[in-house]
N, C-alpha and C. Protein backbone atom coordinates (compact mmCIF):
# COMPACT_ATOMS: atom_id res chain seq x y z
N UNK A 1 91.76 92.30 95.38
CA UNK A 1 92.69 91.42 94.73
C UNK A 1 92.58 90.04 95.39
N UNK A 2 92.76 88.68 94.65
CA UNK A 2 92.26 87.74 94.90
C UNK A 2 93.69 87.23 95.23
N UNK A 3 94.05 86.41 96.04
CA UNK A 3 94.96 85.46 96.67
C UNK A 3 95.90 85.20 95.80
N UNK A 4 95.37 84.73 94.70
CA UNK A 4 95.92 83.95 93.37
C UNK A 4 96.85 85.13 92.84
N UNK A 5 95.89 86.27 92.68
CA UNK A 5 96.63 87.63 92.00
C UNK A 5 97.50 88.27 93.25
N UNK A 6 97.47 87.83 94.07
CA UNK A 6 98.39 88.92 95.29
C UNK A 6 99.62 88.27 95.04
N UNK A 7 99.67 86.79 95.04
CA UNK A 7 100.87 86.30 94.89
C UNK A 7 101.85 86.20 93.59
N UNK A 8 100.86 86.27 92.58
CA UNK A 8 101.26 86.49 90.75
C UNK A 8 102.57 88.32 91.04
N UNK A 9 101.50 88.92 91.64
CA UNK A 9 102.14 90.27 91.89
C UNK A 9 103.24 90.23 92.50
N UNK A 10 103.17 89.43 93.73
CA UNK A 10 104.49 89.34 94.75
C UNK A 10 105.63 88.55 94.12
N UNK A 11 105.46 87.70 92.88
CA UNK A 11 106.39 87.05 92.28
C UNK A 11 106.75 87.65 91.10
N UNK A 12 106.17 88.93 90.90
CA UNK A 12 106.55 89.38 89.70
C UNK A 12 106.93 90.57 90.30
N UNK A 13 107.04 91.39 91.35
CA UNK A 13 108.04 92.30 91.63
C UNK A 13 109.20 91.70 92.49
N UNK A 14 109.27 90.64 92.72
CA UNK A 14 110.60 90.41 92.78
C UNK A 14 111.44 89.90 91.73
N UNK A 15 110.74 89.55 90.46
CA UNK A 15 111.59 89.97 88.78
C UNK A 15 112.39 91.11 88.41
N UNK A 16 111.26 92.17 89.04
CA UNK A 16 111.34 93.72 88.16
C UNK A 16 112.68 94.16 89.06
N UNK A 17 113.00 95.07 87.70
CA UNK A 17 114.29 95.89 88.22
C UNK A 17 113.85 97.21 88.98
N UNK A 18 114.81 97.63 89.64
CA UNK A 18 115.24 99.18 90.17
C UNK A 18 114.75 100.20 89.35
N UNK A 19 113.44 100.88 89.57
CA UNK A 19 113.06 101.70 88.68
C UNK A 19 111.67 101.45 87.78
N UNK A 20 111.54 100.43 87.97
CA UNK A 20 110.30 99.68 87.61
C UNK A 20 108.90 100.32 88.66
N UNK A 21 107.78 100.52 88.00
CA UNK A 21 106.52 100.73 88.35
C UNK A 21 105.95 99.40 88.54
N UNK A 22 105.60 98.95 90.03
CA UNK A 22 104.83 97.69 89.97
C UNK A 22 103.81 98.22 91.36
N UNK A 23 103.14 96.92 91.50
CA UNK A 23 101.64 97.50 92.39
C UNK A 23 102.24 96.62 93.28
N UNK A 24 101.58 96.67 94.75
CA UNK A 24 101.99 96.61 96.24
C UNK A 24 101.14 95.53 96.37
N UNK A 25 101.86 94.17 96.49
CA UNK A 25 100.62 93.34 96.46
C UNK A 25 99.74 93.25 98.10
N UNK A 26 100.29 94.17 98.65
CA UNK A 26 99.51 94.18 99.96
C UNK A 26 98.50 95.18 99.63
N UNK A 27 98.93 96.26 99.01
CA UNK A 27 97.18 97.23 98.94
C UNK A 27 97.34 97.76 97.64
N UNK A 28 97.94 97.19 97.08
CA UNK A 28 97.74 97.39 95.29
C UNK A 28 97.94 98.69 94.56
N UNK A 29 98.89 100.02 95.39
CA UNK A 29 99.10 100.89 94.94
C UNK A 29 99.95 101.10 94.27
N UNK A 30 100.40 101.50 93.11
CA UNK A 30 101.67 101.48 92.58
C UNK A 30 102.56 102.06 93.06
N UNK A 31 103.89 101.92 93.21
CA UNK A 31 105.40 102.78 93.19
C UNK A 31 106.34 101.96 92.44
N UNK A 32 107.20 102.71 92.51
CA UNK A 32 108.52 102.92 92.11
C UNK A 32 109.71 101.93 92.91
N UNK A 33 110.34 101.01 92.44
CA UNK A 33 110.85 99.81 92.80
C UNK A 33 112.22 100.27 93.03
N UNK A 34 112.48 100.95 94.71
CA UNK A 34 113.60 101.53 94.50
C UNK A 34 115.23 100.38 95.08
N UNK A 35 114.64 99.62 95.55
CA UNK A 35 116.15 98.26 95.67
C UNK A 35 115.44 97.26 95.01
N UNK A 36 116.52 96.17 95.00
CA UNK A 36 116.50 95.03 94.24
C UNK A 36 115.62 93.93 95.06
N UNK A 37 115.66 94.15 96.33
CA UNK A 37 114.62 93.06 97.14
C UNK A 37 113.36 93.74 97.49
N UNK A 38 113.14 94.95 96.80
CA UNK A 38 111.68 95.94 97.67
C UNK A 38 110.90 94.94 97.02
N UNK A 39 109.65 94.31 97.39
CA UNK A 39 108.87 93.98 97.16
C UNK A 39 107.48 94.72 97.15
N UNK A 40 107.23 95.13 98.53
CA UNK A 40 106.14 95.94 99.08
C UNK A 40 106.48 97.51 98.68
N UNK A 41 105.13 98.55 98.68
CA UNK A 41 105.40 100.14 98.98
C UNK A 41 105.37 100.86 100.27
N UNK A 42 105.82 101.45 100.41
CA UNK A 42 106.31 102.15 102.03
C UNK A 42 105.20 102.86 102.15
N UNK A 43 103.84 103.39 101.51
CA UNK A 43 102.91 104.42 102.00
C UNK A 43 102.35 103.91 102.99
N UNK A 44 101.82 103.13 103.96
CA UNK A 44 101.50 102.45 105.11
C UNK A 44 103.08 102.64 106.47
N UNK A 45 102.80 102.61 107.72
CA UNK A 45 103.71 102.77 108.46
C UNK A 45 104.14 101.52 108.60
N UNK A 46 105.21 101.34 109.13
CA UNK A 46 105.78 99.76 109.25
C UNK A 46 105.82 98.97 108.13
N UNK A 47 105.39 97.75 108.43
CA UNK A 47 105.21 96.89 107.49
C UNK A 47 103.88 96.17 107.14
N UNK A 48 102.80 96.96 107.24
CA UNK A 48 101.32 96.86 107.39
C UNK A 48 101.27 96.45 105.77
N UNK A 49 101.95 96.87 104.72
CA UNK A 49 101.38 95.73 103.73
C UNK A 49 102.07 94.39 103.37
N UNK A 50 103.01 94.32 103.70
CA UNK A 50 103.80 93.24 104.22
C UNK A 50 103.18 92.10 104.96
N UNK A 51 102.71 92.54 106.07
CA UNK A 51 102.00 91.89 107.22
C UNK A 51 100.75 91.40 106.66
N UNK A 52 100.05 92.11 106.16
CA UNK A 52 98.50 92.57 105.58
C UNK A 52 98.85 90.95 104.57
N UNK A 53 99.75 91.11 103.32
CA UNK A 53 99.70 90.07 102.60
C UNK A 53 100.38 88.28 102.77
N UNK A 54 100.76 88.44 104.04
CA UNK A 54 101.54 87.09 104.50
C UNK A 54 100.28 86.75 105.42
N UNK A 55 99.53 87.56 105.99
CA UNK A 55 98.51 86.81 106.83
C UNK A 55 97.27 86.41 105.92
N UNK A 56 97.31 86.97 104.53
CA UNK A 56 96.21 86.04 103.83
C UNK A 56 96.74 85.03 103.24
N UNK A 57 97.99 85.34 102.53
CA UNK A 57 98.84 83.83 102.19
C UNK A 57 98.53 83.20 103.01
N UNK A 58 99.07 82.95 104.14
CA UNK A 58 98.84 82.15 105.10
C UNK A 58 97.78 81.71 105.60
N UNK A 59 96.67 82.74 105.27
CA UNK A 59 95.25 81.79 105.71
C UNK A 59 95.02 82.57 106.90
N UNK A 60 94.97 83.68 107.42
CA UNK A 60 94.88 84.42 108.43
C UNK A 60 94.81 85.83 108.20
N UNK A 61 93.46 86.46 107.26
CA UNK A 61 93.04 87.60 107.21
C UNK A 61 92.97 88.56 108.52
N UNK A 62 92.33 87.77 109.47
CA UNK A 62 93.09 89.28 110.04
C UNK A 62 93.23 88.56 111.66
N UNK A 63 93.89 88.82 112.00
CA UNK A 63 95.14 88.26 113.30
C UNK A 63 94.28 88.50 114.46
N UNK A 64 93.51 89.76 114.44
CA UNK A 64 92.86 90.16 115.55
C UNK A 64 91.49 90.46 114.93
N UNK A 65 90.41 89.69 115.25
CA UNK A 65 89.24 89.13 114.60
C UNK A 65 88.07 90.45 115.44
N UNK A 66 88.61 90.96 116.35
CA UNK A 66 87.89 91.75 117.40
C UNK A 66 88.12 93.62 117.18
N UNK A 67 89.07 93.61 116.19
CA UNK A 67 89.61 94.76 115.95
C UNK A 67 88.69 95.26 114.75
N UNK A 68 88.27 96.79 114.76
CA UNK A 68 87.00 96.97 114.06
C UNK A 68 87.63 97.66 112.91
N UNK A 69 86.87 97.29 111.45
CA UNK A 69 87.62 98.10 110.04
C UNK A 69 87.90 98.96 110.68
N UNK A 70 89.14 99.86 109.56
CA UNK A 70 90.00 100.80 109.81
C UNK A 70 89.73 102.35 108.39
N UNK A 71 89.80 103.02 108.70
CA UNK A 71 89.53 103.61 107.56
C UNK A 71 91.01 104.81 107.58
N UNK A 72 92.16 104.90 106.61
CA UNK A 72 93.29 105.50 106.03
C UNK A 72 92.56 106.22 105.22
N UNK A 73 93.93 107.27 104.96
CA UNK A 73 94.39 108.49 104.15
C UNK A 73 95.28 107.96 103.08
N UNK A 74 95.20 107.45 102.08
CA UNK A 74 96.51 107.39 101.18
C UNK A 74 96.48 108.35 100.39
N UNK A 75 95.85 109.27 100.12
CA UNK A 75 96.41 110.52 99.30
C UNK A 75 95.12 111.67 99.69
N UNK A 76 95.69 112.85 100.19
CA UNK A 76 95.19 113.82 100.87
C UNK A 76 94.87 114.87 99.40
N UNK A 77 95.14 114.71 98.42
CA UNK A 77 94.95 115.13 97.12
C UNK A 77 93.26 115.10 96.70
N UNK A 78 93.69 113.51 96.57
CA UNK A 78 92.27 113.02 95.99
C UNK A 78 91.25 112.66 97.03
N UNK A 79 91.65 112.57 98.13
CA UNK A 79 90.84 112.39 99.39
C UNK A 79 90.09 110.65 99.25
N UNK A 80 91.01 110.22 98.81
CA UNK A 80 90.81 108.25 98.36
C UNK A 80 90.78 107.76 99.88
N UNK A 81 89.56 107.30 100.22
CA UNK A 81 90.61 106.67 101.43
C UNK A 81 89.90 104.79 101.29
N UNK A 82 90.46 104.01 102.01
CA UNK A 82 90.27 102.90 101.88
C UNK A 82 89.83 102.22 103.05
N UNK A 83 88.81 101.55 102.97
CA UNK A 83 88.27 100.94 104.14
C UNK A 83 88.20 99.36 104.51
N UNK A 84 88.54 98.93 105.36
CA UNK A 84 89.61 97.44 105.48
C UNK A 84 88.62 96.76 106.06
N UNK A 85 88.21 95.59 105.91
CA UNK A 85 87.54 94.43 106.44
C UNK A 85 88.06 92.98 106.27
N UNK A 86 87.45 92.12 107.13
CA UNK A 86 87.94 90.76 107.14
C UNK A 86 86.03 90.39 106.11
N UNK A 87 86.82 89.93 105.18
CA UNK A 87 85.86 89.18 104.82
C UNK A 87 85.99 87.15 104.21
N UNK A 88 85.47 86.73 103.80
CA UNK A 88 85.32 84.97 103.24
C UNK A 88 86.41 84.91 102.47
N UNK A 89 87.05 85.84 101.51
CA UNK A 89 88.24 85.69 100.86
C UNK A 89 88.96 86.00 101.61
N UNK A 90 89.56 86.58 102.43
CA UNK A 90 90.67 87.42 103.58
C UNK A 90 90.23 88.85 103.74
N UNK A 91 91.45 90.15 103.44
CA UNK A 91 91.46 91.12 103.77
C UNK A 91 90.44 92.21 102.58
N UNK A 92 89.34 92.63 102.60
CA UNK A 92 88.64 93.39 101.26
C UNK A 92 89.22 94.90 101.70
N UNK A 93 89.93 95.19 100.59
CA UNK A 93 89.87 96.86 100.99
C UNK A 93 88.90 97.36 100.01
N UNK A 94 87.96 98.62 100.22
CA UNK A 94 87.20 99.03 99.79
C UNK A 94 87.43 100.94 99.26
N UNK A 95 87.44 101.59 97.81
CA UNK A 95 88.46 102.71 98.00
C UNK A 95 86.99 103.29 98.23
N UNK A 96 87.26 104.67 98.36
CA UNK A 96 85.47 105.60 98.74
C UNK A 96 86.39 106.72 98.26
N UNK A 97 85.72 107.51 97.97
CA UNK A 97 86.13 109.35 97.46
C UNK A 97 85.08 109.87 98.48
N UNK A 98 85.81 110.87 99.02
CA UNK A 98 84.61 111.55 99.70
C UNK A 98 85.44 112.93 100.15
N UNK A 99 85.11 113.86 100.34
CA UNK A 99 85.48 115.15 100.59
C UNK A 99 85.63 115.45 101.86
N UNK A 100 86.49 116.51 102.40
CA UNK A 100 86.64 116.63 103.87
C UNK A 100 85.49 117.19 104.42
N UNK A 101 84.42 117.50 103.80
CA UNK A 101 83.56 118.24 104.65
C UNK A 101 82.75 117.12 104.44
N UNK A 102 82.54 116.17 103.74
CA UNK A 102 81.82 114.98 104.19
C UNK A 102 82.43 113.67 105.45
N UNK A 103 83.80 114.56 105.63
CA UNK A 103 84.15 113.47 106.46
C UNK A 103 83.99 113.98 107.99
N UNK A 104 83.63 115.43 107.70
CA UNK A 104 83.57 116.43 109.43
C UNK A 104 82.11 115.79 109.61
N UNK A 105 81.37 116.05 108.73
CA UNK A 105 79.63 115.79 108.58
C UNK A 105 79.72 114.01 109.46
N UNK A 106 80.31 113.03 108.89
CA UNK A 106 80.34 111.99 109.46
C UNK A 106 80.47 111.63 111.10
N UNK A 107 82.22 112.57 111.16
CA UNK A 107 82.68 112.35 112.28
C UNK A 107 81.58 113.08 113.29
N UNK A 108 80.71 113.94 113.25
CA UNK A 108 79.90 114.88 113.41
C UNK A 108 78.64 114.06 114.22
N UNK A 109 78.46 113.15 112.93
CA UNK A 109 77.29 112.54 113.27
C UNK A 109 77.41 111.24 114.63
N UNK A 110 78.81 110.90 114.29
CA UNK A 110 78.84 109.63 114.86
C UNK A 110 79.59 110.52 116.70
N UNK A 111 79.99 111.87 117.08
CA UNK A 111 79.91 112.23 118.09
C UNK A 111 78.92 112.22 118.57
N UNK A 112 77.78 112.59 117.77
CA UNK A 112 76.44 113.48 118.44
C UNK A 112 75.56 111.79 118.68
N UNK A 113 76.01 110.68 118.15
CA UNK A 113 75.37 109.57 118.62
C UNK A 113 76.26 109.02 120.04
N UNK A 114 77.64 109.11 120.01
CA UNK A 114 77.92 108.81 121.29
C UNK A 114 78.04 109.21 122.47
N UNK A 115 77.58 110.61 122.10
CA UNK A 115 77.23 111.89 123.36
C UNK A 115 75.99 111.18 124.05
N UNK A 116 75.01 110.76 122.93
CA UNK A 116 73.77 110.17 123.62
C UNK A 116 74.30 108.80 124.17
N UNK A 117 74.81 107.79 123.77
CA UNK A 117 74.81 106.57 123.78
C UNK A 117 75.87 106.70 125.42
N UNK A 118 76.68 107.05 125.64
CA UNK A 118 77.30 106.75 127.22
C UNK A 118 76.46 107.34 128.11
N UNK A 119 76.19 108.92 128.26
CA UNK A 119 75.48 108.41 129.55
C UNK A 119 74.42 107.33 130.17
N UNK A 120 73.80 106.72 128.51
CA UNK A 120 72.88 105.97 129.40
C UNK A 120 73.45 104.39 129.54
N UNK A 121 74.87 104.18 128.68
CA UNK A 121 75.79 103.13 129.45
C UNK A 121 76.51 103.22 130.69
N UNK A 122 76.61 104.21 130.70
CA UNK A 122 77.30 104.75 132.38
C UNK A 122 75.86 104.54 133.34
N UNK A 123 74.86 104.79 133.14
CA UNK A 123 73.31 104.50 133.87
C UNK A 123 73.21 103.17 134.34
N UNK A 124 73.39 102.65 133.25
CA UNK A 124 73.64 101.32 133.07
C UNK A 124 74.04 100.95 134.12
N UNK A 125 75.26 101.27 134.02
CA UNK A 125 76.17 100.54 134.35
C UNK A 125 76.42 100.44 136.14
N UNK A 126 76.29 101.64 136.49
CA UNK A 126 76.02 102.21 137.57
C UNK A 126 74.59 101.70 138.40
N UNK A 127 74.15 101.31 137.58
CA UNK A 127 72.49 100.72 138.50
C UNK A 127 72.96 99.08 138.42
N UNK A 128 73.84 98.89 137.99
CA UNK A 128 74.31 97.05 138.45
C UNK A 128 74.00 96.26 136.78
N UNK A 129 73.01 96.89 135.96
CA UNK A 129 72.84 96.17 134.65
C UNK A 129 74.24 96.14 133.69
N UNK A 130 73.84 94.17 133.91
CA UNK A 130 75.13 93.99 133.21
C UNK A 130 76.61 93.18 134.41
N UNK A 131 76.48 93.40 135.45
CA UNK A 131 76.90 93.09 135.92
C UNK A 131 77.46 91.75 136.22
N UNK A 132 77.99 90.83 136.27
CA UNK A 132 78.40 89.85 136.44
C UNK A 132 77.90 89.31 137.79
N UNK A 133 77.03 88.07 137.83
CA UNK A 133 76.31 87.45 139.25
C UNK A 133 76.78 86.66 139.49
């Protein structure tokens, strides 16, 4: 969703009444408009779409530039999950379908690469490479 449309959204659920179906202009999922000031949907903890859409208003996709995509669960049904990046427009979420046994297979793969990858950073690290002179 483009800047232009996040904010069209954010000004048009604060129109809609109590009971109204509108989309989350922080991650664009629909719910159910249950007070008169809800703007945002509660499926995120806190106020992560809240937050999420005032830091691209504002011109500040993502606050912590060092913090690596994130990949959520929004529905354990369909196994949707969404994968978050800072990109040239602000925040891109990206949805993927993928099955739990493609997600063991993943997590799977990416152990059996960091099983290899520390000891020979601990080698490293331990023989002085890298060190600060």
């Amino acid at each position: 969703m483009k800047i232009e449309e996040k904010i069209d959204t954010y000004n048009h659920n604060k129109l809609a009444h109590i009971g109204d179906v509108i989309p989350c202009p922080g991650c664009g999922i629909l719910f159910t408009k249950e007070t008169y000031q809800q703007v945002f949907c509660k499926n995120r903890p806190g106020t992560q779409c809240k937050d999420a859409y005032w830091n691209i208003v504002r011109g500040n996709p993502n606050p912590n530039p060092s913090e690596p995509p994130t990949i959520e669960v929004r529905s354990l049904k369909t196994h949707t999950f969404y994968i978050r990046r800072s990109g040239p427009d602000g925040l891109i979420e990206q949805p993927k379908e993928i099955t739990i046994k493609e997600i063991v297979s993943i997590l799977k793969d990416e152990l059996d690469f960091w099983k290899l990858i520390i000891p020979l950073l601990e080698h490293a690290f331990n023989a002085g490479y890298g060190a600060k002179k």
